[in-house]
C-alpha atoms as a PDB file:
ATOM      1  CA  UNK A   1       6.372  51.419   1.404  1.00  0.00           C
ATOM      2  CA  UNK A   2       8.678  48.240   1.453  1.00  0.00           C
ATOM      3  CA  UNK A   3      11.654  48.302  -0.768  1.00  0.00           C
ATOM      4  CA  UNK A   4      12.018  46.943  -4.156  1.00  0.00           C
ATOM      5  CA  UNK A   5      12.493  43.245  -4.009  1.00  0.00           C
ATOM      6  CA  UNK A   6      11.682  42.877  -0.201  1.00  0.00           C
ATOM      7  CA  UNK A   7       8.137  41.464   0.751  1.00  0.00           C
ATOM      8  CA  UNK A   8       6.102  43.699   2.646  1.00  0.00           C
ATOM      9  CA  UNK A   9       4.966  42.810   5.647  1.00  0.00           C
ATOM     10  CA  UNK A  10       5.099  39.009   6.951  1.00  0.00           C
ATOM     11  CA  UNK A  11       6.597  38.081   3.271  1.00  0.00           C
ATOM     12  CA  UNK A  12       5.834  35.857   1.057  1.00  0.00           C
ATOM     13  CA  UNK A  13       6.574  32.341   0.757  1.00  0.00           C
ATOM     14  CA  UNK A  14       9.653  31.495  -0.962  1.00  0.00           C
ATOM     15  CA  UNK A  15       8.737  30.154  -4.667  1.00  0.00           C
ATOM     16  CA  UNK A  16      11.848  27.680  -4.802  1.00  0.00           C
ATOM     17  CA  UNK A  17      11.301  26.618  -0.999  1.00  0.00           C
ATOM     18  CA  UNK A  18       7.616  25.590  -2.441  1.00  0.00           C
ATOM     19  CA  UNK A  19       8.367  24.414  -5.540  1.00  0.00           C
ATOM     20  CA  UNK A  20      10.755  21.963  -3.141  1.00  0.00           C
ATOM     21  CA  UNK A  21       8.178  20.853  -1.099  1.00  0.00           C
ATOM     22  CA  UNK A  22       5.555  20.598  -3.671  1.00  0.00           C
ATOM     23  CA  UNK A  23       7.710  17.787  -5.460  1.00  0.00           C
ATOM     24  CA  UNK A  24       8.582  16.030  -2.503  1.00  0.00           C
ATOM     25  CA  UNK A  25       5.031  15.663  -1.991  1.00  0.00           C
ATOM     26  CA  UNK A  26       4.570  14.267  -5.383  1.00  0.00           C
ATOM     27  CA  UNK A  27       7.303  11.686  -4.676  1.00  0.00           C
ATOM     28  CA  UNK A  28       5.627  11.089  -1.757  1.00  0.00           C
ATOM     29  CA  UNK A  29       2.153  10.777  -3.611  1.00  0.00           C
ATOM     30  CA  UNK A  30       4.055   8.411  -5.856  1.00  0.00           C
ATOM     31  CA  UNK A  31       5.676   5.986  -3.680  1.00  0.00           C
ATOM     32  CA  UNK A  32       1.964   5.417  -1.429  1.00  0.00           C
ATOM     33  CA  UNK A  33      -0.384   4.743  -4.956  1.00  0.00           C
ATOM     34  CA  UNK A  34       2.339   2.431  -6.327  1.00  0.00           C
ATOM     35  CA  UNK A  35       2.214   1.056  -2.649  1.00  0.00           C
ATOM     36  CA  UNK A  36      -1.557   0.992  -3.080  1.00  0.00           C
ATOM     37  CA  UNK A  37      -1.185  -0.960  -6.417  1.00  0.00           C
ATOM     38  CA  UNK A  38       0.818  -3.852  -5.014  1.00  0.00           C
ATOM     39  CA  UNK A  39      -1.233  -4.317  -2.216  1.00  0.00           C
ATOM     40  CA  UNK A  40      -3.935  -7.414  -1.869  1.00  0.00           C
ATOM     41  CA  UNK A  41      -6.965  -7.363  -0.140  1.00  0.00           C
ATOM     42  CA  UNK A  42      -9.645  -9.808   0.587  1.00  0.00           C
ATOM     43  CA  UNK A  43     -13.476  -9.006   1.147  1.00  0.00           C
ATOM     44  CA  UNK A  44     -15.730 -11.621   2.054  1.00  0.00           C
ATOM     45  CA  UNK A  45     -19.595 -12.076   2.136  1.00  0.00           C
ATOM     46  CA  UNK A  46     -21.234 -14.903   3.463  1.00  0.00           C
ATOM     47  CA  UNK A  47     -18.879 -15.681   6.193  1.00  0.00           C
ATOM     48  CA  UNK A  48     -16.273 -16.597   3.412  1.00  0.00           C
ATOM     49  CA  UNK A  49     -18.774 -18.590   0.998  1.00  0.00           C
ATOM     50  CA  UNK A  50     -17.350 -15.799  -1.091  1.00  0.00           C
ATOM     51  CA  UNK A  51     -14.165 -13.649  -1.202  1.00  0.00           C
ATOM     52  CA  UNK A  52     -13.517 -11.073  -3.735  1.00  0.00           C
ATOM     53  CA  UNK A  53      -9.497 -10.400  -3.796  1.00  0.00           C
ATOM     54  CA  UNK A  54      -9.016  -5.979  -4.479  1.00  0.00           C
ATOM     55  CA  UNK A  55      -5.885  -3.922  -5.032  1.00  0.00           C
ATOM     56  CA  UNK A  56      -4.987  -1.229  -2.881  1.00  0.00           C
ATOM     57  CA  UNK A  57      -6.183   1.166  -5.952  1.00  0.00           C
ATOM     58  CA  UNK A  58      -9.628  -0.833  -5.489  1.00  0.00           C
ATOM     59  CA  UNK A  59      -9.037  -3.345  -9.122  1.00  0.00           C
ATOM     60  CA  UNK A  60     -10.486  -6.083  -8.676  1.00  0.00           C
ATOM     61  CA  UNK A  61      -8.313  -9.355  -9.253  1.00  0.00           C
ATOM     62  CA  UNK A  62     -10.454 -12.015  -8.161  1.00  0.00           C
ATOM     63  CA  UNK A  63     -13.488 -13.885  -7.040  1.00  0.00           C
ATOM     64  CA  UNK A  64     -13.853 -17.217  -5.189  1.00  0.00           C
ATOM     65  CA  UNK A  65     -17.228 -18.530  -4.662  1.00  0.00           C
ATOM     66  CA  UNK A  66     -17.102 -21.801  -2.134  1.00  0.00           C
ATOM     67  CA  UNK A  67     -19.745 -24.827  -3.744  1.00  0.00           C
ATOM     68  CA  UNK A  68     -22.062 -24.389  -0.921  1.00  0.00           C
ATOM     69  CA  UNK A  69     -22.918 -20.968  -2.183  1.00  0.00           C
ATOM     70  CA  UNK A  70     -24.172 -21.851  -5.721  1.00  0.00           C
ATOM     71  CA  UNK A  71     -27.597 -22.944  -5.881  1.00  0.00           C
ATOM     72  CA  UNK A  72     -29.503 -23.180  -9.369  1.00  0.00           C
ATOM     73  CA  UNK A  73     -32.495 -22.457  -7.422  1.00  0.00           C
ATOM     74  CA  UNK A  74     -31.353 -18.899  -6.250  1.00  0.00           C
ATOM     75  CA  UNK A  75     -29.559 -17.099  -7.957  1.00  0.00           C
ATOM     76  CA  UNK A  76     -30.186 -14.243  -6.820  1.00  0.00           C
ATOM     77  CA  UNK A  77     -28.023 -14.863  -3.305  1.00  0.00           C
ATOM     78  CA  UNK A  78     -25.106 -15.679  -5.131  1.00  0.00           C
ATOM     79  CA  UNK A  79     -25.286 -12.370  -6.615  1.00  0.00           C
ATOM     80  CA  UNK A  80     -25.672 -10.547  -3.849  1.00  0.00           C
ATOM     81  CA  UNK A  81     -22.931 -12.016  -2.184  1.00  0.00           C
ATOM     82  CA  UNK A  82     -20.603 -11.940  -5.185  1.00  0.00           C
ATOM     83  CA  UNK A  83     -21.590  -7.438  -4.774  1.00  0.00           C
ATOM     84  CA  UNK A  84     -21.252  -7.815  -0.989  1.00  0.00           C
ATOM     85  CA  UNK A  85     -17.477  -9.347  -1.248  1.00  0.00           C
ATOM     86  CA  UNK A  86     -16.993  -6.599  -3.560  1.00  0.00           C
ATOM     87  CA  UNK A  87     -17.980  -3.711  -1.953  1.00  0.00           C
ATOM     88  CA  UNK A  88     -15.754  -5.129   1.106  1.00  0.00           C
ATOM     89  CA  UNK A  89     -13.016  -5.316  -1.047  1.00  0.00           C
ATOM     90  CA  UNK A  90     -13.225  -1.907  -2.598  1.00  0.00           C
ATOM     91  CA  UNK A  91     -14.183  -0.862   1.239  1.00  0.00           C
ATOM     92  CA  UNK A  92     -10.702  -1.686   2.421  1.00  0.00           C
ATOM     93  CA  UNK A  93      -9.431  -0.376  -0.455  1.00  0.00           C
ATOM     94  CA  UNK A  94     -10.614   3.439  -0.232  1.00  0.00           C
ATOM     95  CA  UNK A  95     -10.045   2.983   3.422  1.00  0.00           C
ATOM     96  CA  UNK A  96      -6.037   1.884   2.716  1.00  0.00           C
ATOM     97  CA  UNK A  97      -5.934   4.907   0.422  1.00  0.00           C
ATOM     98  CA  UNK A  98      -7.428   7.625   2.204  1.00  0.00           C
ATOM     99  CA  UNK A  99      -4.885   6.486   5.226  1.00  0.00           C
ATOM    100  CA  UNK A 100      -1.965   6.367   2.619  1.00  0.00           C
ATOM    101  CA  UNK A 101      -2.449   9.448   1.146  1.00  0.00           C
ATOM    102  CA  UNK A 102      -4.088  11.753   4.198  1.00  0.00           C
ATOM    103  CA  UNK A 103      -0.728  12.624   5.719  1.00  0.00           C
ATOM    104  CA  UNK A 104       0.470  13.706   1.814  1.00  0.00           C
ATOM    105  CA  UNK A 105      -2.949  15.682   1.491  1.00  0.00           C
ATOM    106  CA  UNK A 106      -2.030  17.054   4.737  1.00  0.00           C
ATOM    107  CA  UNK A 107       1.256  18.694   3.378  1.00  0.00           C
ATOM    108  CA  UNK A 108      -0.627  20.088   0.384  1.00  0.00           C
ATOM    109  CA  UNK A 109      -2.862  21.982   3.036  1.00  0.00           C
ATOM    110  CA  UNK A 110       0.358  23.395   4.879  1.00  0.00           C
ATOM    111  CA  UNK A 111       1.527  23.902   1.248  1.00  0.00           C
ATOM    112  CA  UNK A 112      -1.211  26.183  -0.545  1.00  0.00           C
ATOM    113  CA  UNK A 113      -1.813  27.942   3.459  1.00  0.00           C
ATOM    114  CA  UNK A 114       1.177  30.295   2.715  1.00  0.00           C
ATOM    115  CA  UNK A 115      -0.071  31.375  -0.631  1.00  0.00           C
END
């Protein structure tokens, strides 16, 4: 039997050690969405007849759509191009995050292993 305020065994993490870690990981966490937020990129459709410009959070800010794309007579193109550039946009954007915040996910992993 271990002694009063000794872990048995291996031990168990140490709460203030964790409690450390887990709010430099929030900082961390912090810092890379409002990097995210403040960062512009451009999907296109078309080959550039239209370009949708998307946050790093995936918000869209805008839409260009190039003169040559707009026909009265189909619509329908436009549209699909205007969802194409979109999807690009918000493409690069959940790629950006996912590579922004994988190595903090990473620590939370490490983190709740020694629980």
């Amino acid at each position: 039997m271990a002694k009063q305020g000794r872990p048995m065994g291996g031990g168990q993490p140490n709460i203030q050690q964790l409690m450390k870690q887990a709010q430099k990981m929030q900082a961390q966490m912090q810092e890379a969405q409002e990097k995210l937020a403040t960062t512009e990129l451009t999907g296109t459709a078309g080959g550039g007849l239209v370009t949708a410009t998307v946050s790093g959070s995936g918000e869209v800010l805008g839409l260009k759509i190039d003169a040559k794309a707009v026909d009265p007579d189909d619509v329908e193109s436009l549209e699909d191009l205007v969802l194409a550039a979109l999807r690009d946009g918000q493409r690069q954007a959940t790629e950006l995050g996912e590579a922004a915040m994988g190595p903090v996910a990473g620590g939370a992993q490490g983190l709740l292993g020694g629980l």
